[in-house]
PDB file of N, CA and C in Angstrom:
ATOM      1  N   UNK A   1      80.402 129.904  93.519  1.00  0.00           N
ATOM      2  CA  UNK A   1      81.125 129.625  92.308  1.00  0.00           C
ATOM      3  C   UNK A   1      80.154 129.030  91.297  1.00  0.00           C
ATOM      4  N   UNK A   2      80.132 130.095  90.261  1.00  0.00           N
ATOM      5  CA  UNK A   2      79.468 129.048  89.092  1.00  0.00           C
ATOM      6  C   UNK A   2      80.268 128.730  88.019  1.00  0.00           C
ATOM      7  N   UNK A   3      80.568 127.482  88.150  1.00  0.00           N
ATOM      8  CA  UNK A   3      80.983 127.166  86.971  1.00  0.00           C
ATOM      9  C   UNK A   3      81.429 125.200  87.065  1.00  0.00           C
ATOM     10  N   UNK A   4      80.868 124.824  85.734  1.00  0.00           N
ATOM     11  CA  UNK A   4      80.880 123.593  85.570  1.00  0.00           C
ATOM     12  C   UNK A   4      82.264 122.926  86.291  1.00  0.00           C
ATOM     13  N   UNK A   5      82.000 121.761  87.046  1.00  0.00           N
ATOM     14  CA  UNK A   5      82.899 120.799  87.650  1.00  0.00           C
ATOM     15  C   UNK A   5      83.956 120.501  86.521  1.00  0.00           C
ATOM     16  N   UNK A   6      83.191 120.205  85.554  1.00  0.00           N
ATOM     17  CA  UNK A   6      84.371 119.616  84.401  1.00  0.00           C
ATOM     18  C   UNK A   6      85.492 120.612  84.173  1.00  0.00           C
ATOM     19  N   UNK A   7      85.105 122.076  83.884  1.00  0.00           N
ATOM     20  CA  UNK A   7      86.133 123.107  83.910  1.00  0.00           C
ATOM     21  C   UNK A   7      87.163 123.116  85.212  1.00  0.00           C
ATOM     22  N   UNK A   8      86.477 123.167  86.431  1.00  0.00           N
ATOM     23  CA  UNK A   8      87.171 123.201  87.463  1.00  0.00           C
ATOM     24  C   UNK A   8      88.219 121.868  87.234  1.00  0.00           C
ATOM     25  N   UNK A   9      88.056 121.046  86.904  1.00  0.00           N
ATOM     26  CA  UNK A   9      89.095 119.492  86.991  1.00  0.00           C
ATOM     27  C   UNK A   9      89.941 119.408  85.787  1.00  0.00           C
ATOM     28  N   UNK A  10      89.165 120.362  84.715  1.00  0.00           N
ATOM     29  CA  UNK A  10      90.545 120.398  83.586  1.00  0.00           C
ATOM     30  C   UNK A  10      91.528 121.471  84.599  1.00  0.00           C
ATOM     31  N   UNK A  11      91.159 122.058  85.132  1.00  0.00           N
ATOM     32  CA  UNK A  11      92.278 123.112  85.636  1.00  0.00           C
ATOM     33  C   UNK A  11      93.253 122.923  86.737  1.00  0.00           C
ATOM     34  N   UNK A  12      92.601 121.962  87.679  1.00  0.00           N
ATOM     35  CA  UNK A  12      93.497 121.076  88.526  1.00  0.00           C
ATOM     36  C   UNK A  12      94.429 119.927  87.989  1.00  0.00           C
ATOM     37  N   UNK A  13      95.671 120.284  88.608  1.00  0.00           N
ATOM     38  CA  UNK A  13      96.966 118.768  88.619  1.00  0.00           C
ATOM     39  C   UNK A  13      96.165 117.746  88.938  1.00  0.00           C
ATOM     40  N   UNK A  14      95.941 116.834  87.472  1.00  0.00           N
ATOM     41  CA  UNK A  14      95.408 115.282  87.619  1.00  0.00           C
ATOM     42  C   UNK A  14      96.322 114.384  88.322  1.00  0.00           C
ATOM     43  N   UNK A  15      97.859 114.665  88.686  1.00  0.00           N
ATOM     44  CA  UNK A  15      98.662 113.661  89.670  1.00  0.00           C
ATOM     45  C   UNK A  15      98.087 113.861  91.197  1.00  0.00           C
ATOM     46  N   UNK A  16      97.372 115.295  91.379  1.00  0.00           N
ATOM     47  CA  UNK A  16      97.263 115.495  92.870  1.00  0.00           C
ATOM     48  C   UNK A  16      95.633 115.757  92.504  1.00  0.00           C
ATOM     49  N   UNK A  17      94.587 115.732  91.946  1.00  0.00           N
ATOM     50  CA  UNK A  17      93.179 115.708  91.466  1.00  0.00           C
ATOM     51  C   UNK A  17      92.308 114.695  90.948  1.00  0.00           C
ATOM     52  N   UNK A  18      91.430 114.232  91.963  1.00  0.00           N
ATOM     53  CA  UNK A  18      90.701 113.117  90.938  1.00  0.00           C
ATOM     54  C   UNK A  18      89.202 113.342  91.294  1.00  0.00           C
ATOM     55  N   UNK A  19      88.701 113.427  89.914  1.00  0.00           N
ATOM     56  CA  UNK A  19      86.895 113.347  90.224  1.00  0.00           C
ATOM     57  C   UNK A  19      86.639 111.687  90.602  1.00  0.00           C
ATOM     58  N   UNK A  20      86.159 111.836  91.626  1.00  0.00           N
ATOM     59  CA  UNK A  20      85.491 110.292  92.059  1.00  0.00           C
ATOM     60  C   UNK A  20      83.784 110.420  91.757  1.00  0.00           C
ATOM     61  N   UNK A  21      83.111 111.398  91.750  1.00  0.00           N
ATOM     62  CA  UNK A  21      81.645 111.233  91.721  1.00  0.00           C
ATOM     63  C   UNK A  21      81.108 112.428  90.674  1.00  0.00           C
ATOM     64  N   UNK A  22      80.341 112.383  90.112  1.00  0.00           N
ATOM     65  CA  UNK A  22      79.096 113.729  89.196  1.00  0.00           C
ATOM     66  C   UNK A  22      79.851 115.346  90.000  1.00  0.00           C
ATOM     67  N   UNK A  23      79.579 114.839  91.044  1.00  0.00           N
ATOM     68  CA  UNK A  23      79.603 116.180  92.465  1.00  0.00           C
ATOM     69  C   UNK A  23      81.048 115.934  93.043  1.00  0.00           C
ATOM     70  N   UNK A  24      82.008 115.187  92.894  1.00  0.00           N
ATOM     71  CA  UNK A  24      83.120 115.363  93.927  1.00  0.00           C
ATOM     72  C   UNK A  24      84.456 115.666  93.398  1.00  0.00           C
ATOM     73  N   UNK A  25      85.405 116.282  93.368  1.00  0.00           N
ATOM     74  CA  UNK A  25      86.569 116.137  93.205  1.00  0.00           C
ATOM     75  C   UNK A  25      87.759 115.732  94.691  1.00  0.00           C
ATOM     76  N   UNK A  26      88.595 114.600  94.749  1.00  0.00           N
ATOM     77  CA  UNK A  26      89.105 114.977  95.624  1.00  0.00           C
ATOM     78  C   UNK A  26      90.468 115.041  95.531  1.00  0.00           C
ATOM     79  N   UNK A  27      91.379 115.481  96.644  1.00  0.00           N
ATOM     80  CA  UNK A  27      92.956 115.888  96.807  1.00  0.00           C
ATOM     81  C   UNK A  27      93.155 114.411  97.454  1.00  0.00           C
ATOM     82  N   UNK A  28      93.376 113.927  96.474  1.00  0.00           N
ATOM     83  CA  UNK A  28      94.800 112.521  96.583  1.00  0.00           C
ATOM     84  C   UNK A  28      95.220 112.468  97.371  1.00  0.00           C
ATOM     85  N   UNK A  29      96.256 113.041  97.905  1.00  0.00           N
ATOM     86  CA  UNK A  29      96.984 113.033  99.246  1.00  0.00           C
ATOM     87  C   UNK A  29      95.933 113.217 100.524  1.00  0.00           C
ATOM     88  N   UNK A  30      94.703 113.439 100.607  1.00  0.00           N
ATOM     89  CA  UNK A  30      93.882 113.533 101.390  1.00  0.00           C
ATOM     90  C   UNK A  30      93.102 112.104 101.866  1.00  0.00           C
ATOM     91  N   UNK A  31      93.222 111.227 101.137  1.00  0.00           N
ATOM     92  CA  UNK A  31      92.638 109.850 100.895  1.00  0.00           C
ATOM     93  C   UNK A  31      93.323 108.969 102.048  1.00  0.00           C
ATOM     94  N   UNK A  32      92.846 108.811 103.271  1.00  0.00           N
ATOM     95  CA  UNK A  32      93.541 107.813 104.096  1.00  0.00           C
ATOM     96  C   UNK A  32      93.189 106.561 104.024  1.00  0.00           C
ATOM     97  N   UNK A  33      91.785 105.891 103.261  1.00  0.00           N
ATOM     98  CA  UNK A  33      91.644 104.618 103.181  1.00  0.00           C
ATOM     99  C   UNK A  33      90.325 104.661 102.349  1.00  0.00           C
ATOM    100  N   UNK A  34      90.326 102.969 101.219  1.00  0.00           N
ATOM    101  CA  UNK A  34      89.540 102.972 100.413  1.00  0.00           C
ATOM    102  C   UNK A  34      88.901 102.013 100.859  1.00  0.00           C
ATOM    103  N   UNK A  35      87.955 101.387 101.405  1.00  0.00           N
ATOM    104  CA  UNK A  35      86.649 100.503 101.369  1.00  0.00           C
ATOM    105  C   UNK A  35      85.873  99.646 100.362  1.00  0.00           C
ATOM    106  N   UNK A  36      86.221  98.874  99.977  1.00  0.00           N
ATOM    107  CA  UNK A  36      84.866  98.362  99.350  1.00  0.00           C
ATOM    108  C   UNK A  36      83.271  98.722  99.461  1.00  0.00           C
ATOM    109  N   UNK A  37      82.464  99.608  98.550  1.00  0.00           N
ATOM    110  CA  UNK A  37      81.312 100.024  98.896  1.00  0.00           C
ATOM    111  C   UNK A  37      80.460  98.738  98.169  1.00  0.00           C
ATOM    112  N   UNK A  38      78.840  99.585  97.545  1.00  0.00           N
ATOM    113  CA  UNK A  38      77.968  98.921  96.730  1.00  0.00           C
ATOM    114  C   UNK A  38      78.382  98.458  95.389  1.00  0.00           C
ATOM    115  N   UNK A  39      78.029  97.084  94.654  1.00  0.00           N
ATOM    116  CA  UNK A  39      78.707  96.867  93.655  1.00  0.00           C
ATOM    117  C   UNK A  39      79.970  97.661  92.797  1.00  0.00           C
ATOM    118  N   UNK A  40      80.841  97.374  93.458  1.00  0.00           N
ATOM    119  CA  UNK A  40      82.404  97.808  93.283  1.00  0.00           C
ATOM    120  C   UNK A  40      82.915  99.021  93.064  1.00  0.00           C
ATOM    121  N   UNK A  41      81.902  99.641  94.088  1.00  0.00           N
ATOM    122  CA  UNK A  41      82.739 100.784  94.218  1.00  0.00           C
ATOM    123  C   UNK A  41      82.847 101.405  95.485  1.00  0.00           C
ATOM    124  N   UNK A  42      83.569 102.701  95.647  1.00  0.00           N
ATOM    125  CA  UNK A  42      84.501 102.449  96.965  1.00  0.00           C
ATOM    126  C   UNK A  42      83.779 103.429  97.727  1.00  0.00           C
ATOM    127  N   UNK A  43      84.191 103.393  99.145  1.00  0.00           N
ATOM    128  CA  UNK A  43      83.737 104.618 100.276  1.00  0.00           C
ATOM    129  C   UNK A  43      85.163 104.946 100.393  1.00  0.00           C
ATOM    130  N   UNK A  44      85.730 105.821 100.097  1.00  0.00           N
ATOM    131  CA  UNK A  44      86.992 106.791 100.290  1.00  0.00           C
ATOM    132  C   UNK A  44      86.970 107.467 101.651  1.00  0.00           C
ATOM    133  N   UNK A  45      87.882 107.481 102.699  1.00  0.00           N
ATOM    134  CA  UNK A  45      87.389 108.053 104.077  1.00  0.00           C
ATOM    135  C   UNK A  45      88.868 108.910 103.763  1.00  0.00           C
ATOM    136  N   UNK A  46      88.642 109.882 104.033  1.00  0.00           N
ATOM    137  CA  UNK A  46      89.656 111.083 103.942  1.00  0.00           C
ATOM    138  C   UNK A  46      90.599 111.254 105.283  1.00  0.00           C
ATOM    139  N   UNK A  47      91.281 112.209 105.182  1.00  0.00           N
ATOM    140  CA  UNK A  47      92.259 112.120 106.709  1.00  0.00           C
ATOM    141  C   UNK A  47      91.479 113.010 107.952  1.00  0.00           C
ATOM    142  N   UNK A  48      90.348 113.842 107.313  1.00  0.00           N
ATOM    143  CA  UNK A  48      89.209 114.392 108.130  1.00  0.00           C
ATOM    144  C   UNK A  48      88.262 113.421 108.855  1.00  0.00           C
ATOM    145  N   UNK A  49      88.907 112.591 108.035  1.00  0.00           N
ATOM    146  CA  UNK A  49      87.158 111.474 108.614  1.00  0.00           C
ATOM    147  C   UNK A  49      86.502 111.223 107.789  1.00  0.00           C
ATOM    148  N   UNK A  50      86.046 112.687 106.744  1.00  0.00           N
ATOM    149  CA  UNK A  50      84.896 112.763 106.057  1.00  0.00           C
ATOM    150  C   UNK A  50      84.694 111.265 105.073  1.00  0.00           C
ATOM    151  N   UNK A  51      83.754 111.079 104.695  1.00  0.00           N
ATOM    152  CA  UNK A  51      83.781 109.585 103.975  1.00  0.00           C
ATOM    153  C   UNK A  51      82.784 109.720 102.371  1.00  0.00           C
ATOM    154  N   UNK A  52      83.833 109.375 101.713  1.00  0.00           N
ATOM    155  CA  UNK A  52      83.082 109.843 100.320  1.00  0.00           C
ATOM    156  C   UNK A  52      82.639 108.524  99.218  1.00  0.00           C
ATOM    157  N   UNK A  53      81.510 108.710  98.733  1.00  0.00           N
ATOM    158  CA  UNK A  53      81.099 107.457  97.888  1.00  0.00           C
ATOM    159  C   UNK A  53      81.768 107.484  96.029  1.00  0.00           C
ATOM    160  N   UNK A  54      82.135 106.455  95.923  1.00  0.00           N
ATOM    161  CA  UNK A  54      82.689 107.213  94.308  1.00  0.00           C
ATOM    162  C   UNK A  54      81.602 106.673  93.511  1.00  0.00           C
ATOM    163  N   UNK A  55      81.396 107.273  92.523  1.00  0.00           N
ATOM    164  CA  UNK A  55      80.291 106.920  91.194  1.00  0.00           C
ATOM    165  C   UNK A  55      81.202 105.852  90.535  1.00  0.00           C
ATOM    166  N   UNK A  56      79.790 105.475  89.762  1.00  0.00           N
ATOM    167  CA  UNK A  56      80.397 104.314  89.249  1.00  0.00           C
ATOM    168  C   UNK A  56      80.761 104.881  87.771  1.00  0.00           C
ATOM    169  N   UNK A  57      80.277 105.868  87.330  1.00  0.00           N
ATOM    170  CA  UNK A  57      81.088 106.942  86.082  1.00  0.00           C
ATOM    171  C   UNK A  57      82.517 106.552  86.130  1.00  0.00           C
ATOM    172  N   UNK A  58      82.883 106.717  87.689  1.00  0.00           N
ATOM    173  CA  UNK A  58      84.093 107.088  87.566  1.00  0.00           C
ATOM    174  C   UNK A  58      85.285 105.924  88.329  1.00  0.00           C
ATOM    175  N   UNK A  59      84.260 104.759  88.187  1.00  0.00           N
ATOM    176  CA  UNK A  59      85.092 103.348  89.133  1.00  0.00           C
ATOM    177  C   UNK A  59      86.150 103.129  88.630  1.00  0.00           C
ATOM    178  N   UNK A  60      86.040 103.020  86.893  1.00  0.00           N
ATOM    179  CA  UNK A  60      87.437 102.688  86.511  1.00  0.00           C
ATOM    180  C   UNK A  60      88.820 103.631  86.911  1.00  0.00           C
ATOM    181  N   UNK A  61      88.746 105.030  86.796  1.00  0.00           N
ATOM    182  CA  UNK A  61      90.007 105.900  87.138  1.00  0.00           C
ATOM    183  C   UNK A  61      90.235 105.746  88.901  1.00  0.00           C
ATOM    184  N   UNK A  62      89.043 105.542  89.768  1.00  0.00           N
ATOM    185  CA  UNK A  62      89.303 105.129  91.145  1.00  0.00           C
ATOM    186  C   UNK A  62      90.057 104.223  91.281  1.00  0.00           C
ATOM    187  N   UNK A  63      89.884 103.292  90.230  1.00  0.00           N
ATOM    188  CA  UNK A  63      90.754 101.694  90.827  1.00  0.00           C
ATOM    189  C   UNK A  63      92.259 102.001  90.270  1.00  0.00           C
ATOM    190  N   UNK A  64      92.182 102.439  89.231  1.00  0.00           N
ATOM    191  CA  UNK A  64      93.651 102.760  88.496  1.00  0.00           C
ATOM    192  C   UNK A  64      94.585 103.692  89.643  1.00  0.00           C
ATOM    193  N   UNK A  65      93.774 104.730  90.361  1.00  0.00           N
ATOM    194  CA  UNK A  65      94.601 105.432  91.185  1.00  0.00           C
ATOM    195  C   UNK A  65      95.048 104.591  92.821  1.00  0.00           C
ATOM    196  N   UNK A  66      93.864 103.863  93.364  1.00  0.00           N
ATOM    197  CA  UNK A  66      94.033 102.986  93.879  1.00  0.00           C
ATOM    198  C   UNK A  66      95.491 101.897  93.785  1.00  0.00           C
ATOM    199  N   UNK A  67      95.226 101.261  92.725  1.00  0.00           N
ATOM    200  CA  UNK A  67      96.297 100.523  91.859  1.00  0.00           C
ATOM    201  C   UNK A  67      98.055 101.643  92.670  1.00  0.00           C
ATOM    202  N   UNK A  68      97.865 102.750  91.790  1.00  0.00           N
ATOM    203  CA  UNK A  68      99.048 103.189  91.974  1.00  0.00           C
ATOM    204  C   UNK A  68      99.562 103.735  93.153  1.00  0.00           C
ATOM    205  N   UNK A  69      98.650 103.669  93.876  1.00  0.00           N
ATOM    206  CA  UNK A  69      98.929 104.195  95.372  1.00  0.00           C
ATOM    207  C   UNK A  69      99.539 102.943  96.487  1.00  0.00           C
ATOM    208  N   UNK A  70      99.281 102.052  96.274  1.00  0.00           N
ATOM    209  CA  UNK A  70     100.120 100.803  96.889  1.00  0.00           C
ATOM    210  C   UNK A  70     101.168 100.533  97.138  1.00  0.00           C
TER     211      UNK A  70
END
């Protein structure tokens, strides 16, 4: 696939879509637990296991979704 991340994330549902990093988009409902990482930002561990780092670009919309997921 070529084509810019940013296109791909305007085109995804932002209630069920969130860019956490430069490189990541992930599925919300996929998110089983958030971590405290390196200066305040998070390690996201998915329901795979897989474990994702969020940029700090993007700390503020992490915490806001965070926030609403409680």
């Amino acid at each position: 696939m070529r084509e810019p991340l940013s296109r791909l994330e305007a085109r995804l549902p932002s209630n069920r879509f969130l860019r956490v990093h430069r490189s990541t988009i992930v599925n919300t409902a996929q998110v089983r637990e958030a971590q405290p990482f390196d200066q305040g930002d998070q390690l996201l561990i998915l329901r795979n296991g897989k474990r994702i780092t969020t940029g700090r670009s993007y700390r503020k919309a992490v915490q806001e979704f965070l926030k609403r997921a409680t």
